[in-house]
Protein backbone atom coordinates (compact mmCIF):
# COMPACT_ATOMS: atom_id res chain seq x y z
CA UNK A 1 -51.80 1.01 41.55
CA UNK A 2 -48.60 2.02 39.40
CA UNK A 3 -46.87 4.94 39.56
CA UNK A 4 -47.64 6.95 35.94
CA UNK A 5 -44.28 8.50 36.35
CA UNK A 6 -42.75 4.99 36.95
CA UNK A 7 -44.79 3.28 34.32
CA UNK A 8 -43.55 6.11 32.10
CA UNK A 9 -40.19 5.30 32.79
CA UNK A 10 -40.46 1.61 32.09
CA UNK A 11 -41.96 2.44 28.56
CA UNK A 12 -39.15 4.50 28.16
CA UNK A 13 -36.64 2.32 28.70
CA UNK A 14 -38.15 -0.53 26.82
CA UNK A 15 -38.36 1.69 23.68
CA UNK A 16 -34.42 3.04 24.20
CA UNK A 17 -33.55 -0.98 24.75
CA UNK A 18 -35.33 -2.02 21.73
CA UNK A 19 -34.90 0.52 19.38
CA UNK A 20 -30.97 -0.02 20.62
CA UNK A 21 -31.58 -3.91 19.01
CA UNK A 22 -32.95 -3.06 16.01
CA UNK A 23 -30.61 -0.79 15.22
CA UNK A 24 -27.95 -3.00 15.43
CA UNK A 25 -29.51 -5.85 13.67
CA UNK A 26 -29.63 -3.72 10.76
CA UNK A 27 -26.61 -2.47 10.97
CA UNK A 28 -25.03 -6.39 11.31
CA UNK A 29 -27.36 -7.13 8.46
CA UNK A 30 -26.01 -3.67 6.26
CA UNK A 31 -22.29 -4.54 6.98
CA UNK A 32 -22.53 -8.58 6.34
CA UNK A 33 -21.92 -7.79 2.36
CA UNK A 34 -18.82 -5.28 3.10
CA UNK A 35 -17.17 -7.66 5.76
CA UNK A 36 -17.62 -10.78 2.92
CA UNK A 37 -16.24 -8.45 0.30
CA UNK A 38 -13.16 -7.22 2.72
CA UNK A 39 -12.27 -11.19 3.42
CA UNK A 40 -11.93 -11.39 -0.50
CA UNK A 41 -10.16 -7.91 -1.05
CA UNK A 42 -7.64 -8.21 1.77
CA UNK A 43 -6.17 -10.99 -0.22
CA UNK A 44 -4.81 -8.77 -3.15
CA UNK A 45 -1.75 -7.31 -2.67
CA UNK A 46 -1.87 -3.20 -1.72
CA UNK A 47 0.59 -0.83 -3.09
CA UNK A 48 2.34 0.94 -0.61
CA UNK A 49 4.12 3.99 -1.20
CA UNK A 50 7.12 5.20 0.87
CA UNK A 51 6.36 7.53 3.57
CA UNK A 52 9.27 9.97 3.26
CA UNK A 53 8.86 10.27 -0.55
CA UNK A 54 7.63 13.88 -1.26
CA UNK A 55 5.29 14.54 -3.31
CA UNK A 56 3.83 18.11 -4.05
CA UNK A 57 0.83 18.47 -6.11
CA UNK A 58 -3.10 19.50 -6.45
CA UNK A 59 -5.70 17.65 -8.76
CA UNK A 60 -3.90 17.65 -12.01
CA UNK A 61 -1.51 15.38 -10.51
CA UNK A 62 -3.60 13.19 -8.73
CA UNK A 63 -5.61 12.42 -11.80
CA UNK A 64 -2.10 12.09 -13.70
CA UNK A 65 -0.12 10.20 -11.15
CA UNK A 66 -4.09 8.14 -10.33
CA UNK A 67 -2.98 8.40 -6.79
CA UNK A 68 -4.27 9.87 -3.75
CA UNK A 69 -2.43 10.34 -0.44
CA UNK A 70 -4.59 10.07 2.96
CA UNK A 71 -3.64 11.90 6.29
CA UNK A 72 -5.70 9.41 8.98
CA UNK A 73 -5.11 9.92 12.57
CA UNK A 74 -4.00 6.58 14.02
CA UNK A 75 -6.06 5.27 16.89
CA UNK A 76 -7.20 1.57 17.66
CA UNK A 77 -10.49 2.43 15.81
CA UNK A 78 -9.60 4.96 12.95
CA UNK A 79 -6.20 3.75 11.61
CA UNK A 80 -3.92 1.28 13.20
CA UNK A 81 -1.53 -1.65 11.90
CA UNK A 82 -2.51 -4.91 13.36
CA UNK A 83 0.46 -7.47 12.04
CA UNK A 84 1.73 -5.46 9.00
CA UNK A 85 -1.59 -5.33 7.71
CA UNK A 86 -3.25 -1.83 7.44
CA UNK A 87 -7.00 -1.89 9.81
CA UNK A 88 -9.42 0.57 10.61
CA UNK A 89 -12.30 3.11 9.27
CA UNK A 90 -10.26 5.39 7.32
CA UNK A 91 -8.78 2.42 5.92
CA UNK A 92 -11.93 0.85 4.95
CA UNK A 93 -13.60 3.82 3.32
CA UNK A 94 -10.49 4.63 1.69
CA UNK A 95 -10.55 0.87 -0.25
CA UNK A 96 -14.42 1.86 -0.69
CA UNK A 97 -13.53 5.00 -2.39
CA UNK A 98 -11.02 3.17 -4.84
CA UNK A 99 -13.23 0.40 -6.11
């Protein structure tokens, strides 16, 4: 006869293993649309403003200028430059928020 606390266990793990699965199947299946749409929108050109330029303002001047400016902490998963081209997950929700 089986342990109950080992049979327990097995169940257990199963259900952390294949809830694990589904959960990234649907998050492959979520994302397939947004890494199509990034292929097509990495294509355009980006304006990129100079670093040093100061520029002191609240909302008004935002919705004036139509410009934000994002502080991102550069890592190899939130912001990084891979070849002169701008990467990451602050970079990616930032073109989200534009279009």
């Amino acid at each position: 006869m089986i342990n109950p606390v080992l049979n327990w266990c097995r169940l257990a793990w199963r259900l952390v293993l294949y809830s694990t699965l589904l959960i990234a199947i649907l998050f492959l299946t979520a994302a397939m649309p947004l890494i199509a749409q990034g292929v097509e929108t990495n294509s355009r050109q980006v304006q990129k403003l100079p670093a040093n330029e100061s520029w002191l303002g609240d909302f008004d001047e935002m919705a004036t200028k139509r410009q934000i400016r994002a502080l991102v902490v550069n890592s190899k998963t939130v912001y990084f430059s891979d070849r002169g081209r701008q990467r990451g997950i602050s970079y990616n929700m930032l073109e989200e928020f534009e279009t």
